[in-house]
N, C-alpha and C. Protein backbone atom coordinates (compact mmCIF):
# COMPACT_ATOMS: atom_id res chain seq x y z
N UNK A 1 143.84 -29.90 -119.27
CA UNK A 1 143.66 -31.31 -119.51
C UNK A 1 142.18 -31.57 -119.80
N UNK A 2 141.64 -32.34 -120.93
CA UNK A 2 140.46 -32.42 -121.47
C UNK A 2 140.12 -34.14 -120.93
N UNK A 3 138.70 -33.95 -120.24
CA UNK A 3 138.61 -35.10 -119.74
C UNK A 3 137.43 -36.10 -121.03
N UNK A 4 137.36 -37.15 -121.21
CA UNK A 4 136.96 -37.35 -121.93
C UNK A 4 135.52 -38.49 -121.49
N UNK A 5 134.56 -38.58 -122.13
CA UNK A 5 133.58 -39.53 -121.48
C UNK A 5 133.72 -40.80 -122.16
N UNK A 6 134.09 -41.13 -121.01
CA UNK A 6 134.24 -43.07 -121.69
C UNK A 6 132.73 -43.72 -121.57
N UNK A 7 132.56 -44.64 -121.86
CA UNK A 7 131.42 -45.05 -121.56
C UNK A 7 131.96 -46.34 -120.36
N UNK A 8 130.69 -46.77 -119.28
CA UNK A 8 131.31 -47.64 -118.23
C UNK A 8 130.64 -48.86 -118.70
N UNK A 9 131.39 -49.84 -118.31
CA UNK A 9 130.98 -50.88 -118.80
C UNK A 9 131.03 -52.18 -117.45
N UNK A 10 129.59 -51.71 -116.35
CA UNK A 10 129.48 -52.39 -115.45
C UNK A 10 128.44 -52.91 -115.44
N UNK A 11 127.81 -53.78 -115.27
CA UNK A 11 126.62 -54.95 -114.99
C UNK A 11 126.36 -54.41 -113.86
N UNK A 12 125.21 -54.08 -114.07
CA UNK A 12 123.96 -53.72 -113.21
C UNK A 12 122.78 -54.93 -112.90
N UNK A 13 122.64 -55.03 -111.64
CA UNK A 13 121.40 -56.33 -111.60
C UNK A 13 120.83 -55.87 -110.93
N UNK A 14 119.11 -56.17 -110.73
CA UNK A 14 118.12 -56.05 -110.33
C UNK A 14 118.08 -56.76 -108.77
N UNK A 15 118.98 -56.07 -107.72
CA UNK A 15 119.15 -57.27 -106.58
C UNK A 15 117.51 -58.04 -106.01
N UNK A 16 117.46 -58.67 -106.05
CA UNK A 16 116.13 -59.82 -105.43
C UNK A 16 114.87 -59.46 -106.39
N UNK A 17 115.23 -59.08 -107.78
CA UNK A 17 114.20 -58.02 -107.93
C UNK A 17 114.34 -59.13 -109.72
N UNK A 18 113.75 -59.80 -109.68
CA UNK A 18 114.14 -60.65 -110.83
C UNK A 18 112.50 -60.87 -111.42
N UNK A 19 112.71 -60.84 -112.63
CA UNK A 19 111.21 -60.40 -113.18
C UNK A 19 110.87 -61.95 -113.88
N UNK A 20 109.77 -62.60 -113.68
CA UNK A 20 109.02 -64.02 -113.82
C UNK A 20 109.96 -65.19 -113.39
N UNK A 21 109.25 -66.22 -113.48
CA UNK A 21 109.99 -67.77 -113.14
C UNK A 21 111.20 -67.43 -113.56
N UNK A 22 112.06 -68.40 -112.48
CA UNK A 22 113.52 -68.62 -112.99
C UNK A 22 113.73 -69.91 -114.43
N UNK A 23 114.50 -69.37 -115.26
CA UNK A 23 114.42 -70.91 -116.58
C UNK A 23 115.04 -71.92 -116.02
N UNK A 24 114.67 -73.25 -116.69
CA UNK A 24 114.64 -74.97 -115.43
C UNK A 24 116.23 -74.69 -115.49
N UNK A 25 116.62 -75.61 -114.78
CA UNK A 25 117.94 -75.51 -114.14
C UNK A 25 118.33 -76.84 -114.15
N UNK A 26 117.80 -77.92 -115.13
CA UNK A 26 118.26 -79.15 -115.32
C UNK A 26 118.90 -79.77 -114.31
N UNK A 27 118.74 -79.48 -113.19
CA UNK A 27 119.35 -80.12 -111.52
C UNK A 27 119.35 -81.66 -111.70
N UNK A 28 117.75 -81.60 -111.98
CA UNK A 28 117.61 -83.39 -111.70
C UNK A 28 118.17 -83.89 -113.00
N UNK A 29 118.11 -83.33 -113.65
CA UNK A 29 118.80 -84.14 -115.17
C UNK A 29 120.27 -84.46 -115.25
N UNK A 30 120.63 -83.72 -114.62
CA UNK A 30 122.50 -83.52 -114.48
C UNK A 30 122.67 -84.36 -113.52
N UNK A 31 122.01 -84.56 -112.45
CA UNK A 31 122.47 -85.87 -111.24
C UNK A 31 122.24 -87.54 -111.74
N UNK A 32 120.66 -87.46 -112.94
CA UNK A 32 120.73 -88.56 -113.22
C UNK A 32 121.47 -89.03 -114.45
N UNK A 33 121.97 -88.02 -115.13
CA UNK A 33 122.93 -88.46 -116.34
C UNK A 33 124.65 -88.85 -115.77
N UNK A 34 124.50 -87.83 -114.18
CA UNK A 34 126.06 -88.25 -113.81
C UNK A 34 126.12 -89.78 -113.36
N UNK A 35 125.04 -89.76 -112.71
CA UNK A 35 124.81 -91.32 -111.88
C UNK A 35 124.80 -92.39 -112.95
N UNK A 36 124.22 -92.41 -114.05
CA UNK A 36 123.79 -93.53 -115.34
C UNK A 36 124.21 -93.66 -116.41
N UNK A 37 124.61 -92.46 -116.75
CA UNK A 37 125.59 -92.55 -117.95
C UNK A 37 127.06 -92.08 -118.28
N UNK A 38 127.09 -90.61 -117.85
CA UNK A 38 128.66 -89.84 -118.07
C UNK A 38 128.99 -89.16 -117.60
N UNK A 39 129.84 -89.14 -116.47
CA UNK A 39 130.20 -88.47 -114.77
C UNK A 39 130.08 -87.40 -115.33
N UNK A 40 131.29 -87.35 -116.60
CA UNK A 40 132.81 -86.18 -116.99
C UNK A 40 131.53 -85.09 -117.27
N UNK A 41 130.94 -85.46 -118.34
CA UNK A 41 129.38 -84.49 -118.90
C UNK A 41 128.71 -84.38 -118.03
N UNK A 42 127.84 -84.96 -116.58
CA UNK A 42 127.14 -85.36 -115.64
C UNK A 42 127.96 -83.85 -114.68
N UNK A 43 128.58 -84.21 -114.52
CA UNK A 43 129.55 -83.05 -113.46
C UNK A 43 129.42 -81.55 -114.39
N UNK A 44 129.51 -81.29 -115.43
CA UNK A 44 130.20 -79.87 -115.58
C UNK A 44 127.99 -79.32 -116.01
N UNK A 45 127.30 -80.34 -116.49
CA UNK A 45 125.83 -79.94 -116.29
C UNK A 45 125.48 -79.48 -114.78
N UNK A 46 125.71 -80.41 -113.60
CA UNK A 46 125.78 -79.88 -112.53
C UNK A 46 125.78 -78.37 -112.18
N UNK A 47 127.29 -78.23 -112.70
CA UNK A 47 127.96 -76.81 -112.26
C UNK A 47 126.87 -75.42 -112.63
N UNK A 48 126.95 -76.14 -114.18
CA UNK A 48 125.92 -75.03 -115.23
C UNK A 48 124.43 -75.05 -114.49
N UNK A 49 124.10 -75.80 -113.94
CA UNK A 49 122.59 -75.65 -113.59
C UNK A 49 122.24 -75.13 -112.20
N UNK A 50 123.52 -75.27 -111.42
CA UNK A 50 123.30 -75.01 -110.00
C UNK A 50 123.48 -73.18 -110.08
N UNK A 51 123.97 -72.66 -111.15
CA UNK A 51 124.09 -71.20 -111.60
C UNK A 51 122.93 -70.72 -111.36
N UNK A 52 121.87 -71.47 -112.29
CA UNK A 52 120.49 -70.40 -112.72
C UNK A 52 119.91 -69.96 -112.10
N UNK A 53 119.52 -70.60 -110.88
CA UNK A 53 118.53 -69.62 -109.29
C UNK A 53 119.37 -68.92 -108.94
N UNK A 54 120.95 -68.86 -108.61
CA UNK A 54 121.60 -67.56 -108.35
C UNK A 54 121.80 -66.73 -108.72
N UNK A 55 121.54 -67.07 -110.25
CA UNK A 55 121.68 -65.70 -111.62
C UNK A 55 120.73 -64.96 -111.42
N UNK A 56 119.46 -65.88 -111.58
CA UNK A 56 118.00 -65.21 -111.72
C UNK A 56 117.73 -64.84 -110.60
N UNK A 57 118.27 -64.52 -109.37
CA UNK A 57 117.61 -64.22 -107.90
C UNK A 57 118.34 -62.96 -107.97
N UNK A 58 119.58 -62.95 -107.98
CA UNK A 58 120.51 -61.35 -108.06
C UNK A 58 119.84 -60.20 -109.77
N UNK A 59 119.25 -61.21 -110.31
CA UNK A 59 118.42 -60.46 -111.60
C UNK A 59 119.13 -60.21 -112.54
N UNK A 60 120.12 -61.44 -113.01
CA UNK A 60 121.06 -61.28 -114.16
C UNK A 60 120.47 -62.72 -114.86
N UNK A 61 119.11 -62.00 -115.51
CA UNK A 61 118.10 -62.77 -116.14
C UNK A 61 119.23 -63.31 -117.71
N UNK A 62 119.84 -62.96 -118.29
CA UNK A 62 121.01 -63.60 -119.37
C UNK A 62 121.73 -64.25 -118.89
N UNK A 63 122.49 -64.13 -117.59
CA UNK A 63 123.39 -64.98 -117.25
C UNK A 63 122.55 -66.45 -116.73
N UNK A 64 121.36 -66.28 -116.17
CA UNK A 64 120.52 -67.58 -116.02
C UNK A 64 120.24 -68.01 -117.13
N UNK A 65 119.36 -67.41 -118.27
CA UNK A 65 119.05 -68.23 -119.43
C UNK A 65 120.35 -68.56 -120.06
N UNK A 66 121.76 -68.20 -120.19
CA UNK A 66 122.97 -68.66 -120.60
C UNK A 66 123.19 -70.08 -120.18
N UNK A 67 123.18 -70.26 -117.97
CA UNK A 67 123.83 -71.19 -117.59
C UNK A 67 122.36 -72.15 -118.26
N UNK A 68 121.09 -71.84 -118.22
CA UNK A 68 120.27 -72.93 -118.26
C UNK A 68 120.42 -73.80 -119.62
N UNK A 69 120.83 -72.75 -120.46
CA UNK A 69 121.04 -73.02 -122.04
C UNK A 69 122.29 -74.15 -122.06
N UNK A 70 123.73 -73.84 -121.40
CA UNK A 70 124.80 -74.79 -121.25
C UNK A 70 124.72 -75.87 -120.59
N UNK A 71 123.67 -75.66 -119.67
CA UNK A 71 123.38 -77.36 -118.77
C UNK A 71 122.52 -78.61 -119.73
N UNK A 72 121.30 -77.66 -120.30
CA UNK A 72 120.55 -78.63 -120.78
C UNK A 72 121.81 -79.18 -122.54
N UNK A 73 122.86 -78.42 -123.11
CA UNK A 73 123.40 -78.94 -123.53
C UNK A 73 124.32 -80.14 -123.15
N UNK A 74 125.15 -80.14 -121.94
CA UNK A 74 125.88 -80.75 -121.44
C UNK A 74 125.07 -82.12 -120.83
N UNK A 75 123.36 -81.77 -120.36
CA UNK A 75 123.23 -83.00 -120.08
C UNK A 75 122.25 -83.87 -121.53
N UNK A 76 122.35 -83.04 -122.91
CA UNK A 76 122.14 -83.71 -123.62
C UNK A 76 123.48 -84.56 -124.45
N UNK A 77 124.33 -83.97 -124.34
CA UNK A 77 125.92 -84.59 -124.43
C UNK A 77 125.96 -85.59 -123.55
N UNK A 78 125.92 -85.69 -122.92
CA UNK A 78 126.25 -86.77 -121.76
C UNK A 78 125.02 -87.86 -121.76
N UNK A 79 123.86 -87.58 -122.28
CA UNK A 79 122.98 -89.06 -122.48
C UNK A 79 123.75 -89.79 -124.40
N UNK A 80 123.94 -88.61 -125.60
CA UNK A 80 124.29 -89.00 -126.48
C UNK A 80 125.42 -89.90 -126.46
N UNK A 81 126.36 -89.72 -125.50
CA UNK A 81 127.67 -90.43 -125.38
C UNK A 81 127.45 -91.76 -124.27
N UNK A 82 126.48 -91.72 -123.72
CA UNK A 82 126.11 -92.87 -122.88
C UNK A 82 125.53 -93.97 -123.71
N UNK A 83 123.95 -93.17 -124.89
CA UNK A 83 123.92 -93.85 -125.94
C UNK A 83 124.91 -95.06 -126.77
N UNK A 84 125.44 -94.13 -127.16
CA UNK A 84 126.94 -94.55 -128.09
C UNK A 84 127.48 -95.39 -127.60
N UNK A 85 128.28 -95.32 -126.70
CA UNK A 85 129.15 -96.12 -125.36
C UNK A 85 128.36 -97.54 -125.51
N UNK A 86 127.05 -97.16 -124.81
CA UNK A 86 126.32 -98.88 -124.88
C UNK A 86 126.12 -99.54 -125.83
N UNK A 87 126.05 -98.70 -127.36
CA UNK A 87 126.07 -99.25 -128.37
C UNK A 87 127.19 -99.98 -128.63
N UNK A 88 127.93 -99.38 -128.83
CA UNK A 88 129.68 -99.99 -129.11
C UNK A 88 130.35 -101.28 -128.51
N UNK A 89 129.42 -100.93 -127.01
CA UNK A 89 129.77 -102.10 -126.02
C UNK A 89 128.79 -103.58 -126.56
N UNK A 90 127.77 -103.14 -126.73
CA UNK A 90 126.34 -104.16 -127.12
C UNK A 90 126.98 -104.62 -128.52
N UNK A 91 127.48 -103.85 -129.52
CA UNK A 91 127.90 -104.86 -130.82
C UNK A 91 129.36 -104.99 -130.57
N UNK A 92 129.78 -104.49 -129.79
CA UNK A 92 131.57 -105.31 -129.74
C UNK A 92 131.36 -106.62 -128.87
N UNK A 93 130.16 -107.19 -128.11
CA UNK A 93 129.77 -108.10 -127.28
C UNK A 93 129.78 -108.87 -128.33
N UNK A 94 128.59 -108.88 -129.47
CA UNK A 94 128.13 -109.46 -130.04
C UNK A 94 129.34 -109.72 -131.86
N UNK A 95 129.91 -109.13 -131.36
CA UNK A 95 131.02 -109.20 -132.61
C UNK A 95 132.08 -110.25 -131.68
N UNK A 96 132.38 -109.97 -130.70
CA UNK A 96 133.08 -111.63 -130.11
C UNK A 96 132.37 -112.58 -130.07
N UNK A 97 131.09 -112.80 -129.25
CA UNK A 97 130.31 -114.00 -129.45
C UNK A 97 130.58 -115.06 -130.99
N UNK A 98 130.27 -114.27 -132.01
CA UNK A 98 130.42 -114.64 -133.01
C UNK A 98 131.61 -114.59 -133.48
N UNK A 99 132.84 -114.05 -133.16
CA UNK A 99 134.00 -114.59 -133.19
C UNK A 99 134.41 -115.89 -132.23
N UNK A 100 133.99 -116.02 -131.72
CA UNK A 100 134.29 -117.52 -130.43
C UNK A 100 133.13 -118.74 -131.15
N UNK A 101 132.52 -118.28 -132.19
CA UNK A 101 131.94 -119.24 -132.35
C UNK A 101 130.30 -119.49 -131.84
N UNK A 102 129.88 -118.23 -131.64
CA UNK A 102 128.67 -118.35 -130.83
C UNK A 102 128.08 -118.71 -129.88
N UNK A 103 128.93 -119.16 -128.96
CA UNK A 103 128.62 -119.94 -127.87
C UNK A 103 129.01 -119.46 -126.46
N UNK A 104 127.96 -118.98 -125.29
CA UNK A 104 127.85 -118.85 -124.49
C UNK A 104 128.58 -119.25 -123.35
């Protein structure tokens, strides 16, 4: 029987052994976009950002710059749609006003 060499395909990390600053972790950005503008986006930035000091501390320096990369997306999604939202709300206000006749 001929054994053959596979190659292994296991993730190796640098335990506590993580080389420069950890990348930002948009923490505070994700609590104040959940609180002010868009839970649904606000919540899953959360998730993504609370990753990156655990990535980067076990020394799975890609999997931190990954989650840091998906948070600061999610909490730029979630101010764009908060944007929007108030917009829509601010001229659908102002599109009744002026359907009622303008008057307060």
């Amino acid at each position: 029987m001929e054994v053959q060499n596979q190659p292994q395909h296991s993730q190796q990390f640098n335990s506590g052994n993580a080389s420069g600053p950890a990348p930002k972790t948009w923490l505070a950005e994700s609590i104040i976009v959940t609180i002010l503008c868009c839970q649904i986006f606000g919540i899953i930035a959360i998730i993504y950002s609370s990753q990156v000091e655990s990535k980067h501390r076990i020394g799975d320096i890609q999997g931190a710059l990954d989650s840091s990369r998906k948070a600061k997306n999610w909490v730029i999604a979630a101010v764009a749609t908060g944007v929007v939202l108030i917009a829509v709300f601010f001229f659908t206000g102002i599109l009744a006003a002026i359907a009622d006749g303008g008057g307060f």
